[in-house]
Protein backbone atom coordinates (compact mmCIF):
# COMPACT_ATOMS: atom_id res chain seq x y z
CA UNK A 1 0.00 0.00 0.00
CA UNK A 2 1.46 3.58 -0.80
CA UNK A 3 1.90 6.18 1.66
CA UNK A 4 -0.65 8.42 1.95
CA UNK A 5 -0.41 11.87 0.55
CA UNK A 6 -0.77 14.45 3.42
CA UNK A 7 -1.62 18.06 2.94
CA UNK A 8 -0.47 20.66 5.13
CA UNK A 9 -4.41 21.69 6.73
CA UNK A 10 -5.27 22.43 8.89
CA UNK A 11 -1.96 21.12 10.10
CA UNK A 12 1.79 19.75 8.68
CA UNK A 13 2.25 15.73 9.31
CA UNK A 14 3.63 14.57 11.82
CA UNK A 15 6.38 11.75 12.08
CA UNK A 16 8.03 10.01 14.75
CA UNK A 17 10.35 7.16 15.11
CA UNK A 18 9.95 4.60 17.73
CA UNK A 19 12.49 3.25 19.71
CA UNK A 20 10.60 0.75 21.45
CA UNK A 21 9.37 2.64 24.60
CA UNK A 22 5.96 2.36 23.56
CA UNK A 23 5.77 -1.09 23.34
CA UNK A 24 4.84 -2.12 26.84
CA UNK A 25 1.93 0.75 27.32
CA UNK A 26 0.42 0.24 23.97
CA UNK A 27 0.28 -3.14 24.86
CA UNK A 28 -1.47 -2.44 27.97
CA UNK A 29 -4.09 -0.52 26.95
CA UNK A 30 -4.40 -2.22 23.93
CA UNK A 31 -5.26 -5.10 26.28
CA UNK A 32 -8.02 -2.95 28.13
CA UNK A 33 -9.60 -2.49 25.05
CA UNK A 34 -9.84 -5.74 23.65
CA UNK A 35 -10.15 -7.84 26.99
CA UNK A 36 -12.65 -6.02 29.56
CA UNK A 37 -13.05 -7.19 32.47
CA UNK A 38 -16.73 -8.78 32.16
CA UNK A 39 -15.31 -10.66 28.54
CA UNK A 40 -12.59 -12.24 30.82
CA UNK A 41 -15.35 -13.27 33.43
CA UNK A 42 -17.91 -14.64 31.22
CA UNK A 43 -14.73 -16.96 30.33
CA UNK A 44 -13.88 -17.90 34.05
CA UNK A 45 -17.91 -18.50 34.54
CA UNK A 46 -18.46 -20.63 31.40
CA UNK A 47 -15.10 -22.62 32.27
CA UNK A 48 -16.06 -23.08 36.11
CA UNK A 49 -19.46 -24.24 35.57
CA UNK A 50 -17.52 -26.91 33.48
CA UNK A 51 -15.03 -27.42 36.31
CA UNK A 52 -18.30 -28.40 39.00
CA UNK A 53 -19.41 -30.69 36.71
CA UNK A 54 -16.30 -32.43 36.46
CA UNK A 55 -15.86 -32.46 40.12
CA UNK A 56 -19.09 -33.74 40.83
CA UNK A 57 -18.80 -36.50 38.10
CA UNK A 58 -14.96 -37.78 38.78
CA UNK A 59 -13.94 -35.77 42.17
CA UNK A 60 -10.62 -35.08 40.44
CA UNK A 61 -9.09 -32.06 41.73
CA UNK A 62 -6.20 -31.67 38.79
CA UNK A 63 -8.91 -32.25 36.28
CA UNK A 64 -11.32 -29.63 37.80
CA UNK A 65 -7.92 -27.03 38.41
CA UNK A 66 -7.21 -27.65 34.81
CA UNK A 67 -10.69 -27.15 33.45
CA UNK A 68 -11.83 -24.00 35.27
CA UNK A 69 -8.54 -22.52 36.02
CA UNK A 70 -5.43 -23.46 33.77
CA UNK A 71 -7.43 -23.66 30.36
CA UNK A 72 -8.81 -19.70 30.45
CA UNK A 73 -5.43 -18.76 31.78
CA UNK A 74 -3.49 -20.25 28.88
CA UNK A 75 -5.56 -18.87 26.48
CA UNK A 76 -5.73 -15.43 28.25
CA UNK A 77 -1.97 -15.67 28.44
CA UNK A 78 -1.47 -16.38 24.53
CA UNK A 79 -3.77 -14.20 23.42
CA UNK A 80 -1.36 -11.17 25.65
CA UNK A 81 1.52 -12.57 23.63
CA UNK A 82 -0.13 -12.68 20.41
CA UNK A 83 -1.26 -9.04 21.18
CA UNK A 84 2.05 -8.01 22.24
CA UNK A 85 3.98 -9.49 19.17
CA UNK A 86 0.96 -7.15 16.96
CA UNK A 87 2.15 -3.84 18.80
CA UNK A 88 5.61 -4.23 18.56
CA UNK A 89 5.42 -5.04 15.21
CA UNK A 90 4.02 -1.42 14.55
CA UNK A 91 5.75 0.45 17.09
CA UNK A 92 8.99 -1.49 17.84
CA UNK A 93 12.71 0.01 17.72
CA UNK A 94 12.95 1.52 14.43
CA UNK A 95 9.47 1.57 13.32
CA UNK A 96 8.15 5.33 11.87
CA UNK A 97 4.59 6.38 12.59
CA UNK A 98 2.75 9.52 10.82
CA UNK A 99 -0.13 11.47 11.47
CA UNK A 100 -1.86 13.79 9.66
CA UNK A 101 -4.91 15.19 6.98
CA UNK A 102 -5.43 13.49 3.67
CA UNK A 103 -6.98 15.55 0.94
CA UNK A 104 -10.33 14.20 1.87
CA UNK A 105 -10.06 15.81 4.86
CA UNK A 106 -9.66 12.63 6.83
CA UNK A 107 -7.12 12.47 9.88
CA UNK A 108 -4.61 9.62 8.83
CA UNK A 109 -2.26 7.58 11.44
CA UNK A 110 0.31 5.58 8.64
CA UNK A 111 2.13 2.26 10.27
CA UNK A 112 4.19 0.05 9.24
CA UNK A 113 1.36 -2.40 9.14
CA UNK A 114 -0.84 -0.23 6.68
CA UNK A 115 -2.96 2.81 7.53
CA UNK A 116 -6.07 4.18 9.19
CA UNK A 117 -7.72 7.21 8.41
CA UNK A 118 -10.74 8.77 10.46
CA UNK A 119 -13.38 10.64 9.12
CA UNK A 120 -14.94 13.95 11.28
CA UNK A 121 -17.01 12.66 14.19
CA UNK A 122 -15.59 8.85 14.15
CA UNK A 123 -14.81 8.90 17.38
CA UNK A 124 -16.66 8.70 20.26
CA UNK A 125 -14.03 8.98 22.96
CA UNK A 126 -10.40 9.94 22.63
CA UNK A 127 -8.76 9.46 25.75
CA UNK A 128 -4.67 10.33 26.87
CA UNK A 129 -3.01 8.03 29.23
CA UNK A 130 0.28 9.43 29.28
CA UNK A 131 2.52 8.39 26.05
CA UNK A 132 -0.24 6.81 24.73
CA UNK A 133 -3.68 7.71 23.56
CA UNK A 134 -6.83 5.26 23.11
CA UNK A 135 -9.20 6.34 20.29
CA UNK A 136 -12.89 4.44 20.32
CA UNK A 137 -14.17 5.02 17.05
CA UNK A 138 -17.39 4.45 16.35
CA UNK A 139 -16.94 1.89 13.70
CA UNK A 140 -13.94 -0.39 14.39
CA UNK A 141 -13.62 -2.58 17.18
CA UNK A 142 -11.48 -2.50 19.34
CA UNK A 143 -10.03 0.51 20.17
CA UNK A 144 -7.56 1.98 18.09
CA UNK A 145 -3.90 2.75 20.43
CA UNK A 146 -1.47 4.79 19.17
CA UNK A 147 1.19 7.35 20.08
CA UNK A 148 -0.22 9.97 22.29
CA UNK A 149 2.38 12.41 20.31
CA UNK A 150 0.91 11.65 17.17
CA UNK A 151 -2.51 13.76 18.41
CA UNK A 152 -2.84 17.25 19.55
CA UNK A 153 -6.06 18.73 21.06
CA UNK A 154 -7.37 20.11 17.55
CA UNK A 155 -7.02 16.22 16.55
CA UNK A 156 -9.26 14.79 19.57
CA UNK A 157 -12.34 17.65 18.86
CA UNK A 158 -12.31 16.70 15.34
CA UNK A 159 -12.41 13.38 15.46
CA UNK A 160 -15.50 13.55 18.77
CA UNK A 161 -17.37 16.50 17.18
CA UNK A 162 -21.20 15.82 17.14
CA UNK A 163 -21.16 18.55 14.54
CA UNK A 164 -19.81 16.52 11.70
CA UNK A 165 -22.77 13.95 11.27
CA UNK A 166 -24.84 16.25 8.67
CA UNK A 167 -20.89 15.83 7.07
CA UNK A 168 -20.73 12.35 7.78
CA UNK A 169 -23.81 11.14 5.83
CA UNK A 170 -22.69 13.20 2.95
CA UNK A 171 -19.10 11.59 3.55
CA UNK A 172 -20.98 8.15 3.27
CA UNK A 173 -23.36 8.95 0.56
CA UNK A 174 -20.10 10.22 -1.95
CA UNK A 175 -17.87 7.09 -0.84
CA UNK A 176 -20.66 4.40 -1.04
CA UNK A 177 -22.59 5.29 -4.03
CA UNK A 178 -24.47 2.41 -4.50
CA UNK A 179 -26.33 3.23 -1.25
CA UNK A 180 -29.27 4.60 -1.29
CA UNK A 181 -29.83 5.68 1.77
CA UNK A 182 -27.19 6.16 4.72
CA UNK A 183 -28.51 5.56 7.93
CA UNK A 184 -27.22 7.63 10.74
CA UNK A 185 -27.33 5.76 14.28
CA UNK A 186 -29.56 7.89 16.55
CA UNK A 187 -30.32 6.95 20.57
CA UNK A 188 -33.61 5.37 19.60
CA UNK A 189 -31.74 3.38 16.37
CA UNK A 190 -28.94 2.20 18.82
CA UNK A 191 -31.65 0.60 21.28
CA UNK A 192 -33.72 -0.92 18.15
CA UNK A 193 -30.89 -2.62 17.05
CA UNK A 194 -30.05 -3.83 20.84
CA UNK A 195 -33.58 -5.35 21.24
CA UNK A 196 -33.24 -6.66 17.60
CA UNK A 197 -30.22 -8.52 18.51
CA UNK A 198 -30.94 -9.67 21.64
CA UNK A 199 -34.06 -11.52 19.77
CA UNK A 200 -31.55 -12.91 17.57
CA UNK A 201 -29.38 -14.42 20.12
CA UNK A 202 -32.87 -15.90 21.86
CA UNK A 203 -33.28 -17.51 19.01
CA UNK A 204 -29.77 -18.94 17.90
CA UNK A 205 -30.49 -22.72 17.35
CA UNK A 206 -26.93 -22.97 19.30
CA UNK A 207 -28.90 -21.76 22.76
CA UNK A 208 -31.89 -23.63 21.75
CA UNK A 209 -30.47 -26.93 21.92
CA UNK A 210 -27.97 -26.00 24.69
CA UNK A 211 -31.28 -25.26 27.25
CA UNK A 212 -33.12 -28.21 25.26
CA UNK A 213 -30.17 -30.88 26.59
CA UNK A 214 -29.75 -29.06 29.85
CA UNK A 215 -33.41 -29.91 30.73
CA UNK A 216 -33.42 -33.62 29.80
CA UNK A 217 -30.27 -34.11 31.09
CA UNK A 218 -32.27 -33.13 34.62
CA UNK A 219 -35.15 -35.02 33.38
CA UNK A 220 -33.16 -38.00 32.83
CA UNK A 221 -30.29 -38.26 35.19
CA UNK A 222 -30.37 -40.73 38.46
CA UNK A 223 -29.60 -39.17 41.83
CA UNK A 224 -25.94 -39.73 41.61
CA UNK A 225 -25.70 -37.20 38.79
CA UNK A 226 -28.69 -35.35 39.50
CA UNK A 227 -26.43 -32.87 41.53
CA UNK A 228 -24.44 -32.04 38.52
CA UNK A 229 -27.10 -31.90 36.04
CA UNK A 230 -28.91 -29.37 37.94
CA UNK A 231 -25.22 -27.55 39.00
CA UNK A 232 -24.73 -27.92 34.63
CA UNK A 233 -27.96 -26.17 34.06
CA UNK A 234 -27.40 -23.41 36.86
CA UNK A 235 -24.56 -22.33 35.62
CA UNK A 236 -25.74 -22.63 31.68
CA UNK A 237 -28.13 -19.89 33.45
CA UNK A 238 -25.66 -17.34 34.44
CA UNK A 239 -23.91 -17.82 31.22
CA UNK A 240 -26.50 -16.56 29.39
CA UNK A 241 -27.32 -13.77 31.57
CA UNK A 242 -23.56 -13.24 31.04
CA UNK A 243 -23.46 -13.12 27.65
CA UNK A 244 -26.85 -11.10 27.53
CA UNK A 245 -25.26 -8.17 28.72
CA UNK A 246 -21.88 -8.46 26.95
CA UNK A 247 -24.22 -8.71 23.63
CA UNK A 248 -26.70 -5.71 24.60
CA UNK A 249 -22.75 -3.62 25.20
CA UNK A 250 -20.89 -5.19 22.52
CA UNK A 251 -24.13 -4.39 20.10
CA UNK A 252 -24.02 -0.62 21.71
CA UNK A 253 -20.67 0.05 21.08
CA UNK A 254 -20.73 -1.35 17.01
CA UNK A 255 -23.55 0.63 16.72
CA UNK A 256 -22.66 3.54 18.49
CA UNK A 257 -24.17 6.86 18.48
CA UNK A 258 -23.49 9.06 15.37
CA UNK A 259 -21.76 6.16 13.40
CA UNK A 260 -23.34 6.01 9.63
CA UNK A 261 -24.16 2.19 8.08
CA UNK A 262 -25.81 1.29 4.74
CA UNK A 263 -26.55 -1.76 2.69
CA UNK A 264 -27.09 -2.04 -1.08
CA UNK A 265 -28.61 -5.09 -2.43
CA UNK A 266 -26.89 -6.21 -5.42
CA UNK A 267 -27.21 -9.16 -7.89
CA UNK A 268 -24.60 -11.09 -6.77
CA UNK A 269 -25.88 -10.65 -3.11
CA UNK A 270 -25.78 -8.35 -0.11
CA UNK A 271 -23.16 -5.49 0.19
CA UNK A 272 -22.83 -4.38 3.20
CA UNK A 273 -21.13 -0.94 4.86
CA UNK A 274 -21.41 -2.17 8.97
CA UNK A 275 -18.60 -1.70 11.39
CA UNK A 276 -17.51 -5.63 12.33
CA UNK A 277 -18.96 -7.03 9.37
CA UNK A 278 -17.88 -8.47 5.92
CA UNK A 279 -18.13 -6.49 2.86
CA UNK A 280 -20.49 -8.67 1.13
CA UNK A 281 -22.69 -11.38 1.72
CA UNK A 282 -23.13 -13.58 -1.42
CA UNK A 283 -26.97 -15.09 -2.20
CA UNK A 284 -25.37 -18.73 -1.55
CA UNK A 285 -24.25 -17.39 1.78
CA UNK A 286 -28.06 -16.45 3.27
CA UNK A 287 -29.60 -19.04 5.34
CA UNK A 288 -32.67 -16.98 6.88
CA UNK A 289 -33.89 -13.66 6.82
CA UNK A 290 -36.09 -12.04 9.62
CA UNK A 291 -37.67 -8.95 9.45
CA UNK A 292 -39.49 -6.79 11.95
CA UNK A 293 -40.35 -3.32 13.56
CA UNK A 294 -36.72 -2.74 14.76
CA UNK A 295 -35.04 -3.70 11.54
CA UNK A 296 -33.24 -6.77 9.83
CA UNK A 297 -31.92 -10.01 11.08
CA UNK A 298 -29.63 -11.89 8.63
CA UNK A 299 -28.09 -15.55 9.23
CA UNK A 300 -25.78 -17.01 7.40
CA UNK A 301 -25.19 -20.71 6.44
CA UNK A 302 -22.20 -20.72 9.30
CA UNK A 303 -24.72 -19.35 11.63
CA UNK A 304 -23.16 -15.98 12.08
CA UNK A 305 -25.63 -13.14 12.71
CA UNK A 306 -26.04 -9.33 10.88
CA UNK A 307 -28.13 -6.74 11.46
CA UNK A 308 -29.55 -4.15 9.50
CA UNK A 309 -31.27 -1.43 11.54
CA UNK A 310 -34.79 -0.40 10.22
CA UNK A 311 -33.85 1.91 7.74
CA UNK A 312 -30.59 0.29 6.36
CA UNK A 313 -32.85 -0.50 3.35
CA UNK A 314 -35.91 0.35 2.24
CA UNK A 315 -39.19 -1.48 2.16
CA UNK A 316 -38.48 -2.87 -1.67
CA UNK A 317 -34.90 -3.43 -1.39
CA UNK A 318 -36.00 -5.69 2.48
CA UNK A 319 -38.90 -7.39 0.26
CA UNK A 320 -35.95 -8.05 -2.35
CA UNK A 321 -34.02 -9.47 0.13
CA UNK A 322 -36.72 -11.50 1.55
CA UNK A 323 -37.18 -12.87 -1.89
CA UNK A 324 -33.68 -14.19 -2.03
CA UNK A 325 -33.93 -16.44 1.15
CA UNK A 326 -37.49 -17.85 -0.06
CA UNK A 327 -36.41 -18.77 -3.22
């Protein structure tokens, strides 16, 4: 990828070279950002509900350490080192970052490992901790970390002013001509698409059968594994209230407040313009399509779930749509 072209307004680019300092705060935060703290319980619940059931079906000790304890940690700890290995491969010893306006007006970090640019408005938080500086954009996820050097003050209000969504739909509507109509994420679309997606997860034939085989595992278990059936199916409980409110904060955060999403229904299938999602759906790809007052719910063969909030497309082009799946 070439470097980006930056203009000099409404300020010069700015380049630094790393020398590896950054590495282990980056990192941190980076970690913040991608691993709350209620992702890395749901984990510790999900694997110690696993770990009663063990002990109460082999009263093995190591096996019920390993299962509720040692498993979550190993993955927690690779998925640090993997993390790690990503940030120092932008901002290791050596490594030049710049920062600055394209001609588009966009505010542009370049990396070794490609470039981001940022649109007025994309962000709804831009927060300094120290050397570093987290940026939650609106439509990627997670966090975005970078140098807290590479941002001044001017940068943080453009990229949080609430003035720029009139700009960002016309932003949209000029770089994604093929939709018709941009839909800008209001309070009231935000907490359509929540309820719309909290349906969807109700219904995910994956939690279906889950409860189905909790309850006639309780229905047909003798009293020496009654205890853990009923332990099994407690804790299959809180794991869905778990994940419940991970989905309803995960689903506010994609579909934050003043971020702009479209569709466009094509011949060859579904193109979509959704932070977290693919670029296109292909007809082959569709398994079921669900419409209803709060918008669109789209699974695919491999069970993953989209939404389009009402409004992403319009009545003919959701009919169209509808038409694809029935065929």
């Amino acid at each position: 990828m070439p470097p980006t072209e930056f203009v000099d307004t409404p300020r010069p680019a700015r380049t630094i070279t790393c020398d590896g300092s950054l590495v282990r705060p980056m990192a941190a935060e980076a970690w913040k950002a991608t691993f709350p703290p209620a992702n890395i319980a749901l984990r510790y619940a999900v694997t110690a509900v696993l770990g009663v059931v063990v002990w109460l079906s082999t009263h093995s000790a190591f096996l019920t350490a390993a299962i509720a304890v040692l498993a979550p940690t190993v993955v927690l700890l690779v998925s640090r080192l993997r993390l790690h290995q990503s940030i120092r491969a932008v901002v290791g010893a050596g490594r030049v970052l710049t920062s600055g306006y394209d001609a588009q007006g966009r505010f542009v970090v370049d990396r070794a490992t490609g470039s981001l640019d940022f649109a007025a408005g994309a962000a709804r938080a831009v927060t300094r901790v120290g050397e570093v500086t987290v940026v939650r954009s609106r439509s990627r996820q997670p966090a975005f970390v970078t140098a807290s050097e590479l941002l001044t003050a001017d940068d943080a209000d453009f990229l949080t002013s609430t003035s720029a969504n009139g700009d960002l739909v016309e932003g949209f509507r000029a770089a994604h001509p093929e939709v018709t109509s941009p839909l800008l994420v209001t309070p009231a679309v935000q907490q359509a698409t929540v309820r719309l997606m909290r349906r969807a997860l109700v219904r995910h034939p994956f939690l279906q059968v889950a409860v189905a085989a909790s309850v006639l595992t309780v229905a047909i278990s003798d009293h020496r594994l009654l205890a853990a059936a009923v332990v099994a199916t407690l804790g299959l409980a809180v794991v869905v209230i778990l994940e419940f409110g991970l989905v309803r904060t995960g689903t506010k955060a994609l579909f934050s407040e003043g971020t702009v999403v479209g569709a466009a229904l094509l011949d060859d299938g579904l193109v979509l313009h959704v932070p977290g999602y693919p670029s296109h759906l292909g007809t082959d790809e569709l398994r079921t399509v669900r419409a209803d007052d709060d918008g669109v719910v789209i699974r695919t063969r491999r069970q993953r779930v989209h939404l389009l909030p009402l409004g992403t497309l319009d009545a003919d082009g959701t009919a169209r749509l509808l038409g694809l799946v029935a065929r």
